[in-house]
N, C-alpha and C. Protein backbone atom coordinates (compact mmCIF):
# COMPACT_ATOMS: atom_id res chain seq x y z
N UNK A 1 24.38 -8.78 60.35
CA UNK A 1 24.13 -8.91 61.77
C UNK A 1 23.07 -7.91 62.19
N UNK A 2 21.94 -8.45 62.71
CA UNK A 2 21.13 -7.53 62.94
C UNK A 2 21.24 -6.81 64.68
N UNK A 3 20.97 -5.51 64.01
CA UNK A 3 21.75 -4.03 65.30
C UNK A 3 22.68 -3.69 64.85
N UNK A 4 23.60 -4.32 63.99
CA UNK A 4 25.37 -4.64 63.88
C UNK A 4 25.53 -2.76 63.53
N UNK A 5 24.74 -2.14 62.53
CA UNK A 5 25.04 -0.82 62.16
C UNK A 5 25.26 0.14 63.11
N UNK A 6 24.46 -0.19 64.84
CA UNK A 6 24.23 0.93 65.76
C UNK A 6 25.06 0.99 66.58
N UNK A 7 26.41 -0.45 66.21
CA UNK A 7 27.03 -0.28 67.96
C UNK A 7 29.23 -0.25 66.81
N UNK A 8 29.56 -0.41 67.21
CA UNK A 8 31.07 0.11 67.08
C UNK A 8 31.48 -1.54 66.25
N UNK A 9 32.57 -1.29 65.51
CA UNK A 9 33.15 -2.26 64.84
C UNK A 9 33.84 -3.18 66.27
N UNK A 10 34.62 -2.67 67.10
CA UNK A 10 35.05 -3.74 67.81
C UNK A 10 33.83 -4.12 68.97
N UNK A 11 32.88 -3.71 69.20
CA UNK A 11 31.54 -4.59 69.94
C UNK A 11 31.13 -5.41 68.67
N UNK A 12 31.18 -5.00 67.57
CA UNK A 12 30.54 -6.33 66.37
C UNK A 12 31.33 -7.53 66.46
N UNK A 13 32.79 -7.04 66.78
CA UNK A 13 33.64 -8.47 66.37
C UNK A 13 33.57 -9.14 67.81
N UNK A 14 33.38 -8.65 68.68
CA UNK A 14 33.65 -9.39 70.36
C UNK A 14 32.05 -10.08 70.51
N UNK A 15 31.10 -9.30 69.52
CA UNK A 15 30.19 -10.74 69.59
C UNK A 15 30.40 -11.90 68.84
N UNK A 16 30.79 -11.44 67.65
CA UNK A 16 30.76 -12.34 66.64
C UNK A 16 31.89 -13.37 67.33
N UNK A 17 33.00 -12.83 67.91
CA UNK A 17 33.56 -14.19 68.58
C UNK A 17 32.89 -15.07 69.55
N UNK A 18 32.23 -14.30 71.12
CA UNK A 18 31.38 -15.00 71.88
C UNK A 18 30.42 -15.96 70.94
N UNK A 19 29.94 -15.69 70.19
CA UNK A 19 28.51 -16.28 69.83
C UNK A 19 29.55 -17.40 68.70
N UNK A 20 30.31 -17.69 68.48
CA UNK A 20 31.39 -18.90 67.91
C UNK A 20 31.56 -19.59 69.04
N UNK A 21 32.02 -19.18 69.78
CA UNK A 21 32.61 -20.00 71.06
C UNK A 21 31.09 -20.70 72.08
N UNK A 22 29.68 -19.65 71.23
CA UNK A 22 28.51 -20.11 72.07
C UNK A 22 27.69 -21.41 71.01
N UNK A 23 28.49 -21.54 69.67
CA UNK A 23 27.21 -22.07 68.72
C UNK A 23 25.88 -21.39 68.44
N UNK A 24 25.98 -20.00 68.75
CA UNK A 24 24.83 -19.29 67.99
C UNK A 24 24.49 -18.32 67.02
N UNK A 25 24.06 -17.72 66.42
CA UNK A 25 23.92 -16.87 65.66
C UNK A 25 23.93 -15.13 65.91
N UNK A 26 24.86 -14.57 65.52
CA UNK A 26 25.29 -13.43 66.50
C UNK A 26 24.06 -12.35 66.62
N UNK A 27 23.07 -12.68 65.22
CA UNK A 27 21.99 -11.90 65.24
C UNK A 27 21.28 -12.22 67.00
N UNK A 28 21.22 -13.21 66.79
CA UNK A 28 20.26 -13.72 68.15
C UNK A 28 20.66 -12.83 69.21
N UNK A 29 22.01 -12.65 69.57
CA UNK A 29 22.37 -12.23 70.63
C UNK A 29 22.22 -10.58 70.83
N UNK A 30 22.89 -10.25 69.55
CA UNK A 30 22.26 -8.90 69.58
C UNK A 30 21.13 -8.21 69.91
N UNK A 31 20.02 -9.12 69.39
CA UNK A 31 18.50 -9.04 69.43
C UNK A 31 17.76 -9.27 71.00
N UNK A 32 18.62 -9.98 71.63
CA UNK A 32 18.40 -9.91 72.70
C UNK A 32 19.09 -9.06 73.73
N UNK A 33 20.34 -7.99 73.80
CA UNK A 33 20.76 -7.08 74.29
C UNK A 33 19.99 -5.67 74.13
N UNK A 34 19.58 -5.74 72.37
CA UNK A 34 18.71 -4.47 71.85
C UNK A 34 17.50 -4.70 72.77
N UNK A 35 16.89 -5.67 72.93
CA UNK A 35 15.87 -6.01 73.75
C UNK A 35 15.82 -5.44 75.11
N UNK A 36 16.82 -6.38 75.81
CA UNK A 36 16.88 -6.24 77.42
C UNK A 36 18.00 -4.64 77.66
N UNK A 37 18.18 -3.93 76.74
CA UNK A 37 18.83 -2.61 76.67
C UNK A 37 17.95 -1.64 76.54
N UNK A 38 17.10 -1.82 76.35
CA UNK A 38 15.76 -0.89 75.89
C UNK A 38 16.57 -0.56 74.16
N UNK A 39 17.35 -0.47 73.69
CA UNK A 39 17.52 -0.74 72.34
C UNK A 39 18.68 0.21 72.34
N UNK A 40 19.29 0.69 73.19
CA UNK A 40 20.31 1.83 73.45
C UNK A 40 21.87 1.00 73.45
N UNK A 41 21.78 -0.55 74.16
CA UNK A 41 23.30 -1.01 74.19
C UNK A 41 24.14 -0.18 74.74
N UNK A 42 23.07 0.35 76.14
CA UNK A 42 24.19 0.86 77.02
C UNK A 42 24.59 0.32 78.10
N UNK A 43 25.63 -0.08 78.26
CA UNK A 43 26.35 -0.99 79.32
C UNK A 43 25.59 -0.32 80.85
N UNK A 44 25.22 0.79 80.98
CA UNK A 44 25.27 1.39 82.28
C UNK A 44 23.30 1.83 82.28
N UNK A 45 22.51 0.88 81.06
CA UNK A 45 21.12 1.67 81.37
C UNK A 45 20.81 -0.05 82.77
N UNK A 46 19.63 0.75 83.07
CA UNK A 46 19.20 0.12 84.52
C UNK A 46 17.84 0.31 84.25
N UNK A 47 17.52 -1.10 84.79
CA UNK A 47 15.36 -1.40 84.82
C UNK A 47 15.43 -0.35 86.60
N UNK A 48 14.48 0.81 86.28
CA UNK A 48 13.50 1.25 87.51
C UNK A 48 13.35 0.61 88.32
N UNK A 49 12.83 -0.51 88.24
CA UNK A 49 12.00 -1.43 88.77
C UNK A 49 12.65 -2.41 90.08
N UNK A 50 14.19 -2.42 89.82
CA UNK A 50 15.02 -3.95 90.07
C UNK A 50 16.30 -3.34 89.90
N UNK A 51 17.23 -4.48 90.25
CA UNK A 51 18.93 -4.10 89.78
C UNK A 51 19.61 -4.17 88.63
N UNK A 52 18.04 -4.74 88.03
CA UNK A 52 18.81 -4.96 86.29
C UNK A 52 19.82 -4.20 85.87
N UNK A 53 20.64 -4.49 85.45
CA UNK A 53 22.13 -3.02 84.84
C UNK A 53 22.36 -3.83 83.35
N UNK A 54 22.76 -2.98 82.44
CA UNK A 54 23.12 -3.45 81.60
C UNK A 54 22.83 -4.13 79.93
N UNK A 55 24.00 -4.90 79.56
CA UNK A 55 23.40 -5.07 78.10
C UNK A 55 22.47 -6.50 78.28
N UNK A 56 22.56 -6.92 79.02
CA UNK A 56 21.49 -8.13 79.38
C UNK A 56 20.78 -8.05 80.43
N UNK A 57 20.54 -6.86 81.61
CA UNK A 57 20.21 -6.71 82.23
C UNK A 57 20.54 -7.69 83.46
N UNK A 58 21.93 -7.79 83.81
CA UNK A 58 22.61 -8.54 85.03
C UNK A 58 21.65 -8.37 86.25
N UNK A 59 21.16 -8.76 86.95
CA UNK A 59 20.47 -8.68 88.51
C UNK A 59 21.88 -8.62 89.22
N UNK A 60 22.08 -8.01 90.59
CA UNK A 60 22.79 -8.02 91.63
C UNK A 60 23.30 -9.28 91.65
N UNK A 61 22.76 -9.94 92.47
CA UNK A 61 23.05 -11.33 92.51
C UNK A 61 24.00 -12.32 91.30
N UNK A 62 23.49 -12.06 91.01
CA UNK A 62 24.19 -12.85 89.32
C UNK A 62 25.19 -11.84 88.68
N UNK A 63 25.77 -10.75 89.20
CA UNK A 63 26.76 -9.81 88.96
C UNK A 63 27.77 -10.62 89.96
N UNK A 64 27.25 -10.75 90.89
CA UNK A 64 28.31 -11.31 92.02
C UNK A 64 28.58 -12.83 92.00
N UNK A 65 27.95 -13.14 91.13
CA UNK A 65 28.42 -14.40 91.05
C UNK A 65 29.25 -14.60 90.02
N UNK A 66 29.43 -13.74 88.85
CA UNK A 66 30.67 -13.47 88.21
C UNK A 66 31.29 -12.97 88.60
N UNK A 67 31.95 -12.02 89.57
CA UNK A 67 33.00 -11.92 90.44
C UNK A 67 32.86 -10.20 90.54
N UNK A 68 31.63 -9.42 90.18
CA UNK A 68 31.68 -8.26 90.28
C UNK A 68 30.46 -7.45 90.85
N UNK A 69 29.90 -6.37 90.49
CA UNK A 69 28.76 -5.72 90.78
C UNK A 69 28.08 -4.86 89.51
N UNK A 70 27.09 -4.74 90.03
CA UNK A 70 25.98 -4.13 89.15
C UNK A 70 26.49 -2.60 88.88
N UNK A 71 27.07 -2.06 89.51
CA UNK A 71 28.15 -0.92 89.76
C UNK A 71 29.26 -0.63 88.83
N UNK A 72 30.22 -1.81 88.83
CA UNK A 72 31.43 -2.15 88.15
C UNK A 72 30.94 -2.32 86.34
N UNK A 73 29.96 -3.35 86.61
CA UNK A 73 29.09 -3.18 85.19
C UNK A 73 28.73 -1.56 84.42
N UNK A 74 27.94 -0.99 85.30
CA UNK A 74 27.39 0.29 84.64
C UNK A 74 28.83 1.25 84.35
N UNK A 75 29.88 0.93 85.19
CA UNK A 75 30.59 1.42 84.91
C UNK A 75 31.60 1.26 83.68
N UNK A 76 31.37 -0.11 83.27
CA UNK A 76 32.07 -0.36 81.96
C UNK A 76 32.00 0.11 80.54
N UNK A 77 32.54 0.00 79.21
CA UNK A 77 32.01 0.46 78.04
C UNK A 77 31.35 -0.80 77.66
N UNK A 78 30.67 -0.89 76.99
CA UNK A 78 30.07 -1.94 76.26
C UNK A 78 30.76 -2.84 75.86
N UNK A 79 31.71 -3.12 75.12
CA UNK A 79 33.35 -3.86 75.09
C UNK A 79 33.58 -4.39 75.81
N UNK A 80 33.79 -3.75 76.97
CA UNK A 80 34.29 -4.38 78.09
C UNK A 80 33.32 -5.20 78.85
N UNK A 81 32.10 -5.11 78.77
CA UNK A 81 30.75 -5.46 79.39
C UNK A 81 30.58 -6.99 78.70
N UNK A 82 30.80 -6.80 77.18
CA UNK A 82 30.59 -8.07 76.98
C UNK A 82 31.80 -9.23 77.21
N UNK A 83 32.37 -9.17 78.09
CA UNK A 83 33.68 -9.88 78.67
C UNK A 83 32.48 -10.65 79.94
N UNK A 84 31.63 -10.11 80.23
CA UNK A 84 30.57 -10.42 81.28
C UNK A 84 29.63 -11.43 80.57
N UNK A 85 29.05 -10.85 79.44
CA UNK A 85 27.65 -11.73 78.45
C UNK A 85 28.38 -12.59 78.20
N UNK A 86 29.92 -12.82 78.04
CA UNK A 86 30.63 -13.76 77.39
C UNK A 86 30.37 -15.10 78.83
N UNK A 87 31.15 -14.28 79.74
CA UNK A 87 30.87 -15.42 80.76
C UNK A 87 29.49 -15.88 81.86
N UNK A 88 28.85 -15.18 81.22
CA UNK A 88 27.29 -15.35 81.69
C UNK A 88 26.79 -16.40 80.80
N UNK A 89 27.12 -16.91 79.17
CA UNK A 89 26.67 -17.38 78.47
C UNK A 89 27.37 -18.65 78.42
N UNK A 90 28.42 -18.29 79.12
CA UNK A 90 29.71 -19.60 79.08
C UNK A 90 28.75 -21.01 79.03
N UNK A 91 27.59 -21.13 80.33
CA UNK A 91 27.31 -22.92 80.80
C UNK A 91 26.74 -23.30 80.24
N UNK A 92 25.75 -22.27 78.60
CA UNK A 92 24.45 -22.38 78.45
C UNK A 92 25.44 -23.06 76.59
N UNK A 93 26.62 -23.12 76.06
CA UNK A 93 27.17 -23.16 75.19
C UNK A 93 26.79 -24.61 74.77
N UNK A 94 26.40 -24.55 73.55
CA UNK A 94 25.84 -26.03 72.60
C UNK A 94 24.60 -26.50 72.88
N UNK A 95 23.62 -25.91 73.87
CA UNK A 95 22.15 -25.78 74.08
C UNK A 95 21.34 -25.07 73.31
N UNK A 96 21.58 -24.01 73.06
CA UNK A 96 20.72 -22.94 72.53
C UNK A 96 20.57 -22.81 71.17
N UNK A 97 19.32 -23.72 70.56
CA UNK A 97 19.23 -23.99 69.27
C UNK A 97 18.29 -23.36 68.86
N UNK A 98 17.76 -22.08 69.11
CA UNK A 98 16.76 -21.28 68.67
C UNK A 98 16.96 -19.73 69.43
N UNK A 99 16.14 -18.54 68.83
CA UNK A 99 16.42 -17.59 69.60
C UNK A 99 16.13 -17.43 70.88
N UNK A 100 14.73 -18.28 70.84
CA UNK A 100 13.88 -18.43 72.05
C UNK A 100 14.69 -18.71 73.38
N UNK A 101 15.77 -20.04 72.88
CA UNK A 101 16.79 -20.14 73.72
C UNK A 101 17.73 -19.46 74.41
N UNK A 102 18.30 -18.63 73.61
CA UNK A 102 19.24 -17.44 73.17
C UNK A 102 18.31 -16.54 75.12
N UNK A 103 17.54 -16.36 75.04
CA UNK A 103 16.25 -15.31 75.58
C UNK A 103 15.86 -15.84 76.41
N UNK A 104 16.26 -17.37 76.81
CA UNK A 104 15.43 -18.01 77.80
C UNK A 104 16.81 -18.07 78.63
N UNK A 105 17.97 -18.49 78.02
CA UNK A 105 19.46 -18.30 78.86
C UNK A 105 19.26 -16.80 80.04
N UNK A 106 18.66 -15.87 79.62
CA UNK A 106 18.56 -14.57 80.53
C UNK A 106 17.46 -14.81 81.24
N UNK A 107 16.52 -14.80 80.91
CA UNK A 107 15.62 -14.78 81.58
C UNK A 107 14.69 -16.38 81.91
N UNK A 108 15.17 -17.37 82.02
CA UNK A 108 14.43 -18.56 82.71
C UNK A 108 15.49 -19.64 81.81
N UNK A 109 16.82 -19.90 82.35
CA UNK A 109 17.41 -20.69 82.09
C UNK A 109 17.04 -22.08 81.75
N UNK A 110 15.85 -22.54 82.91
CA UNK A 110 15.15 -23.97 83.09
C UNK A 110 14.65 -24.26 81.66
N UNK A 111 14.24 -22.82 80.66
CA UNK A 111 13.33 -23.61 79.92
C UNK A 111 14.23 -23.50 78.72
N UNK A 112 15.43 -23.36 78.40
CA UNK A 112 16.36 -23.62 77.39
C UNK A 112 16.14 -24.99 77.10
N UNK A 113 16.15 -25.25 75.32
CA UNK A 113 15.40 -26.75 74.73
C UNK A 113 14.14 -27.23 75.29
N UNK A 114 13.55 -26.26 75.90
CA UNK A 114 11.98 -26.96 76.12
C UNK A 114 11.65 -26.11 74.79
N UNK A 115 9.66 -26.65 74.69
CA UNK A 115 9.26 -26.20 73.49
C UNK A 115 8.42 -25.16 73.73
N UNK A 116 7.90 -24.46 73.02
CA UNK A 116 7.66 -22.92 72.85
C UNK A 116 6.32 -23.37 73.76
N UNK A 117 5.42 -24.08 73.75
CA UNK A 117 4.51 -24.22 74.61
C UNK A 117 4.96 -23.66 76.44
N UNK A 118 6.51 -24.32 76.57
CA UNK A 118 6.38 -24.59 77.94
C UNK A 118 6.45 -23.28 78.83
N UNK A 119 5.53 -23.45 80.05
CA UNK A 119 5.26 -22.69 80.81
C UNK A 119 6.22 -21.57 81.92
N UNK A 120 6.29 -20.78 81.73
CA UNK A 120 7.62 -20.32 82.69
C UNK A 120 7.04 -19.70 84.11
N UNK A 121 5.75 -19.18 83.71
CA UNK A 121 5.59 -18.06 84.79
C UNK A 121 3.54 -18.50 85.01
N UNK A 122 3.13 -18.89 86.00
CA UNK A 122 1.92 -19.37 86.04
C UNK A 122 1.09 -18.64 87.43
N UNK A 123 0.26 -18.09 87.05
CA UNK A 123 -0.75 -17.16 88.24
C UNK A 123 -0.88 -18.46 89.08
N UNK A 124 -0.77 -18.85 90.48
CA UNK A 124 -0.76 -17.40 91.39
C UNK A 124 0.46 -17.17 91.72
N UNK A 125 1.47 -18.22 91.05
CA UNK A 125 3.05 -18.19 91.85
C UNK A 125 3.56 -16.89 91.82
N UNK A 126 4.28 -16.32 92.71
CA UNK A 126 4.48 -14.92 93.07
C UNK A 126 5.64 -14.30 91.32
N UNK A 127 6.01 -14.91 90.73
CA UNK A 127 6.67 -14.97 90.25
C UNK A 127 5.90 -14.43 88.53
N UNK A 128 4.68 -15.03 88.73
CA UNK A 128 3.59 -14.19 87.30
C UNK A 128 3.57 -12.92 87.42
N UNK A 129 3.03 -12.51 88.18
CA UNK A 129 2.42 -10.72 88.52
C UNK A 129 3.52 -9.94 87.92
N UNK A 130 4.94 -10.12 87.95
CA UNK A 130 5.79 -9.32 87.60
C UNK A 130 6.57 -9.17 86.03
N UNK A 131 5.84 -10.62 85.51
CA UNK A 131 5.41 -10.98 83.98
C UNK A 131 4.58 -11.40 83.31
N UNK A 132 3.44 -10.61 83.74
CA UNK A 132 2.00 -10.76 83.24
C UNK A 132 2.21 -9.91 81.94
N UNK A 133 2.96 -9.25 81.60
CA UNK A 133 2.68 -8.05 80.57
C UNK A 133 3.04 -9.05 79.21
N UNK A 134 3.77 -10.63 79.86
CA UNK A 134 4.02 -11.19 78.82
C UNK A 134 3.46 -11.57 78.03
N UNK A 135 2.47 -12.09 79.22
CA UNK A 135 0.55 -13.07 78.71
C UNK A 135 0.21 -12.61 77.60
N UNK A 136 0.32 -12.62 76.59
CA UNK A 136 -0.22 -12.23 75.31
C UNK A 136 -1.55 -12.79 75.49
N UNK A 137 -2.24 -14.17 76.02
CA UNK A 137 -3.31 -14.29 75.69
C UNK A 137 -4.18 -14.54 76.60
N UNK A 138 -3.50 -14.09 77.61
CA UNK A 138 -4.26 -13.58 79.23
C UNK A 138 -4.82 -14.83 79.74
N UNK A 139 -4.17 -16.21 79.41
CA UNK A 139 -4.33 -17.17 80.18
C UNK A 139 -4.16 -17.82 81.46
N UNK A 140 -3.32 -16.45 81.99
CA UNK A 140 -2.99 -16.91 83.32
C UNK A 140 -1.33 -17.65 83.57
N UNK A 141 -0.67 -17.62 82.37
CA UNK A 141 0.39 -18.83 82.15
C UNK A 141 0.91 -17.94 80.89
N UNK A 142 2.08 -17.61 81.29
CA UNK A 142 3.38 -17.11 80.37
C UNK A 142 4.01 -18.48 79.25
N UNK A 143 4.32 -18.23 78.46
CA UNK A 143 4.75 -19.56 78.15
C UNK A 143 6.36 -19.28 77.21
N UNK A 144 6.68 -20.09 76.98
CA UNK A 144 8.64 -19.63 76.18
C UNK A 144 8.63 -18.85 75.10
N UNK A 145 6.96 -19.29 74.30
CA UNK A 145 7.22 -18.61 72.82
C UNK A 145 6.58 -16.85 72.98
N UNK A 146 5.82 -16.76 74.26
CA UNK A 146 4.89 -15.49 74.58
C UNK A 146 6.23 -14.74 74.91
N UNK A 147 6.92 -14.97 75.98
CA UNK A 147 8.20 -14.83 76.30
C UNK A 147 9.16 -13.78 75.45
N UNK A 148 9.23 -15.08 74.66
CA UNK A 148 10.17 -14.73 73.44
C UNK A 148 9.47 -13.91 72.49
N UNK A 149 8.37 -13.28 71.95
CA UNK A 149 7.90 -13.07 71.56
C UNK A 149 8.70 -11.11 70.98
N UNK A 150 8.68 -10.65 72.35
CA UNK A 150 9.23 -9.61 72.02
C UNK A 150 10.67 -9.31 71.60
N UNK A 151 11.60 -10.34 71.57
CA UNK A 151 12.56 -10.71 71.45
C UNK A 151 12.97 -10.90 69.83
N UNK A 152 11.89 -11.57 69.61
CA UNK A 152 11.75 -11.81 67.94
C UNK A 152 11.61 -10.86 67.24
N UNK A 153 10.65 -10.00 67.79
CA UNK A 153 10.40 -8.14 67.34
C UNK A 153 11.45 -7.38 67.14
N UNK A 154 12.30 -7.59 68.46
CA UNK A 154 13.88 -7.17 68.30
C UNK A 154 14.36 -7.13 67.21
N UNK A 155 14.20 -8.81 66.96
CA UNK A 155 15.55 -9.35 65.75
C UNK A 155 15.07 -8.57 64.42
N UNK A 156 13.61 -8.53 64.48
CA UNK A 156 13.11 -8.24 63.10
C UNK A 156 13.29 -6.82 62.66
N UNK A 157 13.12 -5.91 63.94
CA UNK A 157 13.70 -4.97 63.88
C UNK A 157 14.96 -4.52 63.34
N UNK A 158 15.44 -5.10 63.97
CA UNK A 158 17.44 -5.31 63.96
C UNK A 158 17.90 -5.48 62.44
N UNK A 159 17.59 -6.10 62.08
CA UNK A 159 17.44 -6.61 60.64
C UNK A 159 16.71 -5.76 59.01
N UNK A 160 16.51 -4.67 59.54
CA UNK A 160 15.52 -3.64 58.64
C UNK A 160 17.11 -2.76 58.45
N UNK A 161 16.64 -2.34 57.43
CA UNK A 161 18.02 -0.95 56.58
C UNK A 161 18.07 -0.20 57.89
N UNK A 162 19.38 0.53 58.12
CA UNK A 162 19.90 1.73 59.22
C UNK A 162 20.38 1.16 60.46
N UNK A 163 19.65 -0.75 60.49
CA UNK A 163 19.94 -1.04 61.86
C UNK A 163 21.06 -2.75 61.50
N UNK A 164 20.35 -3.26 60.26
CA UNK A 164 21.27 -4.55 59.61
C UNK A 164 23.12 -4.25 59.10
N UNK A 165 23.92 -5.03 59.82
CA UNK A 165 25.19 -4.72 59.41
C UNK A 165 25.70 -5.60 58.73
N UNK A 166 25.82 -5.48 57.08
CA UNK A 166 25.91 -6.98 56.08
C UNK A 166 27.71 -7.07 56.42
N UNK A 167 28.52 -6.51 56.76
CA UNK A 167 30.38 -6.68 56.75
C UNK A 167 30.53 -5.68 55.61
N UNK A 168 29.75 -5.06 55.14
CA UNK A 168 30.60 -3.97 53.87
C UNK A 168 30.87 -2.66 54.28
């Protein structure tokens, strides 16, 4: 499991169950918490920027629509946090046939099973400027696989000696 070495035996097994109950590959998921965690998997780190909290970076809004706050989150252990990724991931279960997917469930739900071409974030909609850093090729137009891109870095990361957890 890639990350699997950096975080606690019972956060390994509470993914490895979610990601059964999601049809995905537990690496994926990891790779995308190490990601949107800044690589720490701390239930309580927070984007500067926004309300992001967390191991997936929950927004306000979407905290409260699982029945809690961005607050209650930071306040959790990681364990307990993913009782949240579990039900954040709940609607997106038997869709997500790639990591890209996995990454698009957080951040642009719409484009889960579209193809790596498709567009998420396009200049001038107010909605580019704040993921331009994605543009790898400064076209003006974010797209799923540019997206995902750093995500994949994650996994590959994740997956190198000190950070890969084989079960031994």
């Amino acid at each position: 499991m890639a990350w699997g070495a950096v975080v606690s035996p019972e956060f390994r097994a509470a993914v490895v169950d979610i990601c059964d109950g999601l049809g995905i590959d537990p690496s994926w998921l990891m790779a995308c918490m190490a990601f949107e965690s800044a690589y720490s998997f701390d239930p309580a780190k927070r984007n500067p920027g926004s309300s992001a909290t967390g191991l997936i970076q929950f927004m306000a809004a979407t905290a409260r629509g699982l029945g809690t706050t961005t607050s209650a989150l930071a306040a959790m252990t990681a364990v307990e946090q993913l009782d949240y990724v579990r039900l954040y991931f709940k609607p997106y279960a038997g869709r997500m046939a790639t990591l890209a997917d996995v990454y698009m469930a957080i951040l642009y739900p719409k484009a889960i099973g579209k193809p790596d071409d498709y567009a998420l974030f396009v200049d001038p909609a107010k909605t580019y400027q704040p993921n331009s850093g994605l543009d790898a090729d400064r076209d003006k137009k974010v797209t799923k696989a540019e997206a995902a891109a750093s995500v994949r870095a994650a996994l590959d990361r994740g997956l190198r000696p000190g950070n890969v957890w084989s079960g031994s």
